[in-house]
N, C-alpha and C. Protein backbone atom coordinates (compact mmCIF):
# COMPACT_ATOMS: atom_id res chain seq x y z
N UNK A 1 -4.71 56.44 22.84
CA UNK A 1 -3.34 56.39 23.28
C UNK A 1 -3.25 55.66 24.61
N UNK A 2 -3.39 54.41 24.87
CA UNK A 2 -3.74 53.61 25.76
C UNK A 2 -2.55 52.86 25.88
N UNK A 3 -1.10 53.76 26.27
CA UNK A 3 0.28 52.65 26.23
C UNK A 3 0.84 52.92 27.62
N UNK A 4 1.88 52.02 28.21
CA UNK A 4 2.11 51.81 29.06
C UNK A 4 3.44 52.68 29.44
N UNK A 5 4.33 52.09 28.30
CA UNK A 5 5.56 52.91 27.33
C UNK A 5 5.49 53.48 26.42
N UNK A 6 5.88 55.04 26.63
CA UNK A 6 6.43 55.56 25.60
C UNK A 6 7.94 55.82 25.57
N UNK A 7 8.25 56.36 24.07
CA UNK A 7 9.50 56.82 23.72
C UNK A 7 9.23 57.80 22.96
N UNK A 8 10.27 58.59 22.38
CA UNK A 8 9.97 59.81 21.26
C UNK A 8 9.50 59.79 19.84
N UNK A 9 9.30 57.91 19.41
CA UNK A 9 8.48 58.47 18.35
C UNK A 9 7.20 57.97 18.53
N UNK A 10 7.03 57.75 19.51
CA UNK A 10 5.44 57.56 19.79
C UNK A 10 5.38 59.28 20.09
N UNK A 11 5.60 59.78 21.10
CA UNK A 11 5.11 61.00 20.88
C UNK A 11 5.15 62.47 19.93
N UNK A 12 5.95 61.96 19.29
CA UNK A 12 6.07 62.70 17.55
C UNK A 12 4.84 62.30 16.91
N UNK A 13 4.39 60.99 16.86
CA UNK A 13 3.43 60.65 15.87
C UNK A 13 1.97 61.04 16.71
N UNK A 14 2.11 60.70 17.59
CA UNK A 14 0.70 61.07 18.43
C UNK A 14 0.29 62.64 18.27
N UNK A 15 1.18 63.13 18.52
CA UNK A 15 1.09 64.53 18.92
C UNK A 15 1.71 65.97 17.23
N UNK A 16 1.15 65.18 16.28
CA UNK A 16 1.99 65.49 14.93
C UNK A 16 1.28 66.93 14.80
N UNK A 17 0.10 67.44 15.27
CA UNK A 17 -0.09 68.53 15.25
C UNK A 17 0.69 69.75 16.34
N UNK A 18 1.78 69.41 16.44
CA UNK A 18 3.03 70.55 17.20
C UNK A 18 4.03 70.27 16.96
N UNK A 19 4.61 71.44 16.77
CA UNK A 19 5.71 71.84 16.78
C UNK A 19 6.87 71.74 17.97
N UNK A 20 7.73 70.70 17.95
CA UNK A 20 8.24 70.41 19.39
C UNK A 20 9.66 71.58 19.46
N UNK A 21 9.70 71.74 20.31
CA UNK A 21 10.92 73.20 20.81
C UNK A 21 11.96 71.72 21.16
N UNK A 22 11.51 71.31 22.30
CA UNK A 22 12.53 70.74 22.96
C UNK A 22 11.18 69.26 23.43
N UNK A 23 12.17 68.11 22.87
CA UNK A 23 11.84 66.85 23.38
C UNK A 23 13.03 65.89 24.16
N UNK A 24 12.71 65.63 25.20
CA UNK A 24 14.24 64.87 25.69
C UNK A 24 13.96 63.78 26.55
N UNK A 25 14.38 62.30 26.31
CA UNK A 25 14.54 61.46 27.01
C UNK A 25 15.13 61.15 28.12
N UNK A 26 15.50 61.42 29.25
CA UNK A 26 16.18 61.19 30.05
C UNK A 26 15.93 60.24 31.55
N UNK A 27 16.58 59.99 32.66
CA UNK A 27 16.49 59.36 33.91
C UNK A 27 16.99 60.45 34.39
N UNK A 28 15.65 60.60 35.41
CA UNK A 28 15.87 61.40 36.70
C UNK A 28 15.47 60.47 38.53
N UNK A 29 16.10 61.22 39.13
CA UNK A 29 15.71 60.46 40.34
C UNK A 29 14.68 61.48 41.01
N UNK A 30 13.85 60.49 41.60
CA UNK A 30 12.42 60.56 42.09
C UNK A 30 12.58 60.51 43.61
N UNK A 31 11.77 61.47 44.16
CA UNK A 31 11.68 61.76 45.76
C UNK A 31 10.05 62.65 45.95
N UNK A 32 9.26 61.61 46.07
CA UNK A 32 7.94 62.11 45.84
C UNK A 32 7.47 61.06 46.95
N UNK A 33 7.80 61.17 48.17
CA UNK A 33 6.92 60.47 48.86
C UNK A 33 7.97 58.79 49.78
N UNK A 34 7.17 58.28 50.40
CA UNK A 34 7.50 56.92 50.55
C UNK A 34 7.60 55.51 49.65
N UNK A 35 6.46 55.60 48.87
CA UNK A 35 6.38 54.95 47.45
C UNK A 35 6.68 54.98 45.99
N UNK A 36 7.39 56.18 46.39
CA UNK A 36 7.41 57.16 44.56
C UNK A 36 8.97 57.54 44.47
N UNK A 37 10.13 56.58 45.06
CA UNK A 37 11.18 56.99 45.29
C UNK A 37 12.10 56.08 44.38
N UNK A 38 13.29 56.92 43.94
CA UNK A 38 14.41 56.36 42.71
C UNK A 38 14.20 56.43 41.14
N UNK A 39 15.16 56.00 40.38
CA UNK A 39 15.37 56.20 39.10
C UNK A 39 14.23 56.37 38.68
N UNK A 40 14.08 57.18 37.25
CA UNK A 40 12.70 57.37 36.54
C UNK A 40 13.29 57.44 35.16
N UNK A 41 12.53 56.92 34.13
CA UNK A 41 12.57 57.09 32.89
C UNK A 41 11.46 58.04 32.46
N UNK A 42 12.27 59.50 32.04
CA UNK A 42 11.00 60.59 31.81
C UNK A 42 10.98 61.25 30.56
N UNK A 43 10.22 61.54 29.56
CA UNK A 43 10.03 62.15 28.45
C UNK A 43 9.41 63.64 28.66
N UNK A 44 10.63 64.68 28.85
CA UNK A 44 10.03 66.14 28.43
C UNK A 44 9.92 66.73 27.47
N UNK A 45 8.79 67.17 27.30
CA UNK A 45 8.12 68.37 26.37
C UNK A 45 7.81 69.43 26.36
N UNK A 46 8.66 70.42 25.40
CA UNK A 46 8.27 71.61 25.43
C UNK A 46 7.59 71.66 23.90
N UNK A 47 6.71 71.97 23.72
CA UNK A 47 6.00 72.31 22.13
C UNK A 47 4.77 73.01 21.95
N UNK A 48 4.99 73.64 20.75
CA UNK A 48 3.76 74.33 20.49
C UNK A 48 2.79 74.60 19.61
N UNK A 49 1.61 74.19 19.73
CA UNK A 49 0.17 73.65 18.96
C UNK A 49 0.61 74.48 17.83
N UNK A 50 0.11 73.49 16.09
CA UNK A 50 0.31 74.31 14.97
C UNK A 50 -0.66 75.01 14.94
């Protein structure tokens, strides 16, 4: 799994052994520092191993 980008069906197919509760695409803003600051494109996961 050597990608740069993902989206949700890369991680459906990767990860096909779970059961996902909650998967969600969204932009959040980032405040992690001097370098690590503004918009983010983030994929959360909640799921659980079959």
């Amino acid at each position: 799994m050597d990608r740069t980008f993902w989206d949700k069906r890369y991680d459906q197919k990767d990860f096909e052994n779970f059961d996902f509760i909650e998967l969600l695409e969204e932009n959040i803003h980032l405040n992690e520092g001097d370098h690590h600051v503004g918009i983010a494109s983030v994929i959360r996961v909640f799921a659980i191993k079959k």
